[in-house]
Protein backbone atom coordinates (compact mmCIF):
# COMPACT_ATOMS: atom_id res chain seq x y z
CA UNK A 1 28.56 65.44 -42.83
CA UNK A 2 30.69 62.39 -42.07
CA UNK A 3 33.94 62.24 -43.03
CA UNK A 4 33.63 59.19 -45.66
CA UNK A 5 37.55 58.50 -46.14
CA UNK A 6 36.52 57.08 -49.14
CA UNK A 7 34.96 57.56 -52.58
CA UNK A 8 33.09 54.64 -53.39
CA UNK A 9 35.48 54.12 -56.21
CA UNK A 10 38.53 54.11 -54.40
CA UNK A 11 36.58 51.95 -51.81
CA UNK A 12 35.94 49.33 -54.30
CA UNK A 13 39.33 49.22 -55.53
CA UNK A 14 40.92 47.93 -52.42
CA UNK A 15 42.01 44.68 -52.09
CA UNK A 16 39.69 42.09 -50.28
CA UNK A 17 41.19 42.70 -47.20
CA UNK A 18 41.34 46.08 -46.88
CA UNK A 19 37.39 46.05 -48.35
CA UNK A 20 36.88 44.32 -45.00
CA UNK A 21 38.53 46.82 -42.66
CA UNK A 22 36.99 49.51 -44.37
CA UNK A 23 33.23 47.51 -43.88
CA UNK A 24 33.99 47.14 -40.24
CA UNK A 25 34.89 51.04 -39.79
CA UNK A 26 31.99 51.80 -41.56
CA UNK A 27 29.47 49.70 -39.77
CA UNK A 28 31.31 50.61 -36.19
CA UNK A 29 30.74 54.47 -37.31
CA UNK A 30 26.73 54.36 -38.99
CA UNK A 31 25.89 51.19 -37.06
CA UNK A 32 24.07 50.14 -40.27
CA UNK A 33 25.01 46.83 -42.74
CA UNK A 34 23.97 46.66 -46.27
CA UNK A 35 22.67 43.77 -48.90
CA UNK A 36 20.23 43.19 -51.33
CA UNK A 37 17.03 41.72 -51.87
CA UNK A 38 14.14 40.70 -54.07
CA UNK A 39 10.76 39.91 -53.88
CA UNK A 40 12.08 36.18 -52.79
CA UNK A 41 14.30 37.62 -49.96
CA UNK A 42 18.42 38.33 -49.31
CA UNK A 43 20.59 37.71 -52.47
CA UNK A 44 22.62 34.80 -52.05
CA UNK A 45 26.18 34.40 -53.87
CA UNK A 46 27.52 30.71 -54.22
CA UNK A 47 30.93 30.12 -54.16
CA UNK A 48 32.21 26.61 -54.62
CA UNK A 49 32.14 25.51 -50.83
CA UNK A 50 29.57 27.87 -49.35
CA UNK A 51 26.22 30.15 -49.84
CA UNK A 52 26.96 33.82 -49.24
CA UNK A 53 25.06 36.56 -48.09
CA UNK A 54 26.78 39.81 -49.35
CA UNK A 55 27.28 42.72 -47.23
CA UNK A 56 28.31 46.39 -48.33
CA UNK A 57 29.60 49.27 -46.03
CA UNK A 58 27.28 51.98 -47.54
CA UNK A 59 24.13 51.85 -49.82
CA UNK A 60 25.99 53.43 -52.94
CA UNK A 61 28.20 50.29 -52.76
CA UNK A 62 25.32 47.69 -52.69
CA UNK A 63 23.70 49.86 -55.20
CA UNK A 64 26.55 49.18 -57.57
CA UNK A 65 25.52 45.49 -57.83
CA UNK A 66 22.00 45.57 -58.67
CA UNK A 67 22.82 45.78 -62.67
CA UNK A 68 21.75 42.97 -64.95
CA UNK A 69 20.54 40.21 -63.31
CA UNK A 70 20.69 41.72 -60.20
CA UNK A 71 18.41 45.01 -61.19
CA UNK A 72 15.46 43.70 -59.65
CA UNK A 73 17.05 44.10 -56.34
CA UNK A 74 16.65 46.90 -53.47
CA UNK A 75 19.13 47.59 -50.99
CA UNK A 76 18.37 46.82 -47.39
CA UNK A 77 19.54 48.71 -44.70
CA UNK A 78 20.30 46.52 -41.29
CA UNK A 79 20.69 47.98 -37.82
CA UNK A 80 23.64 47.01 -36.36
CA UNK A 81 21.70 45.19 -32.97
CA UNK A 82 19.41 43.55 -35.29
CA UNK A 83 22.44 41.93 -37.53
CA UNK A 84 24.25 40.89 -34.05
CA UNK A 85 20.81 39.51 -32.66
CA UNK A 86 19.22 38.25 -35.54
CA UNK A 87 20.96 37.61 -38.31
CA UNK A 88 24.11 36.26 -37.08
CA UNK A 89 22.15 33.24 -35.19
CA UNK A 90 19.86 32.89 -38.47
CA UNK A 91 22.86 33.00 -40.63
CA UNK A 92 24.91 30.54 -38.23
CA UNK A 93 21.99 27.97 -38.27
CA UNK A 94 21.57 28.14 -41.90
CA UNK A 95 25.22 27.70 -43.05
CA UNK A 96 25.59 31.02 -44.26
CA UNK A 97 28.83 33.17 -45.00
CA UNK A 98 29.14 36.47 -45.31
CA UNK A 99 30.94 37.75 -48.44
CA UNK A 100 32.40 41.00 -47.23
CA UNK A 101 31.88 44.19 -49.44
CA UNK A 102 32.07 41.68 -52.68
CA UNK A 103 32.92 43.72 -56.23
CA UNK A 104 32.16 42.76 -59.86
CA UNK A 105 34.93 41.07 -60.47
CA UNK A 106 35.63 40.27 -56.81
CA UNK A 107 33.61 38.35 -54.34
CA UNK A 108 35.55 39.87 -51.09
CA UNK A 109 36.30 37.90 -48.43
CA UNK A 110 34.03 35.06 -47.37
CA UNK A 111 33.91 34.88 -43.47
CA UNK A 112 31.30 33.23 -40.96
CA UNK A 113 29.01 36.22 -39.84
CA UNK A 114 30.42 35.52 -35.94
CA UNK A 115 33.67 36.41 -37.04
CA UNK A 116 32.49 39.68 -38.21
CA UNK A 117 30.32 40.15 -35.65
CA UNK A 118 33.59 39.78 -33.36
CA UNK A 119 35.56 42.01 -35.47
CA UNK A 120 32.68 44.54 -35.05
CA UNK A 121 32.06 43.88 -30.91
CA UNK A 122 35.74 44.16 -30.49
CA UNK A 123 37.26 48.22 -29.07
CA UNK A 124 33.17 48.87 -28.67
CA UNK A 125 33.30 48.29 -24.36
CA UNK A 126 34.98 50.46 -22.58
């Protein structure tokens, strides 16, 4: 059994930032990212200056947002070296943030995916 620090309740109740520290520890321990998607693809939030892609630290907390008009959505599971060498270029080239670990009433932090992927790469080399 890991040692999840965390309840997913007292997860979500963190402030944006520490959300984001606790999605990075996550990730850097199960190597695996989380969003959603329907039958058209990822789930994109809008914010007023950019298009979003969320991403959740565990699949109970990207669980927690497919309610209402979300409920048609599965989670998706990403492997860390296919985030770094897909997604991040993909995402990059299409304009797309990442909203970090967003909440109901809390969209998270809204960062480029390379500067996650750096806060990820970074303490991983020896």
């Amino acid at each position: 059994m890991s040692k999840t620090v965390k309840t997913f309740a007292e997860a979500a109740g963190m402030t944006p930032e520490a959300r984001y520290d606790y999605l990075v520890e996550q990730i850097k321990q199960h190597k695996v990212l989380w969003t959603l998607q329907d039958q058209d693809g990822c789930v994109m939030l809008t914010t007023e200056d950019e298009d979003c892609i969320p991403m959740w630290p565990t699949e109970e907390a990207a669980e927690s947002w497919a309610v209402d008009d979300w409920s048609e959505c599965q989670t998706l599971a990403i492997p860390y070296d296919e985030w770094h060498e897909r997604w991040v270029p993909g995402m990059e080239d299409d304009d797309l943030f990442v909203a970090v670990f967003p909440v109901q009433d809390d969209l998270g932090v809204v960062i480029p995916p390379y500067e996650l992927d750096q806060r990820l790469l970074t303490k991983q080399s020896h």
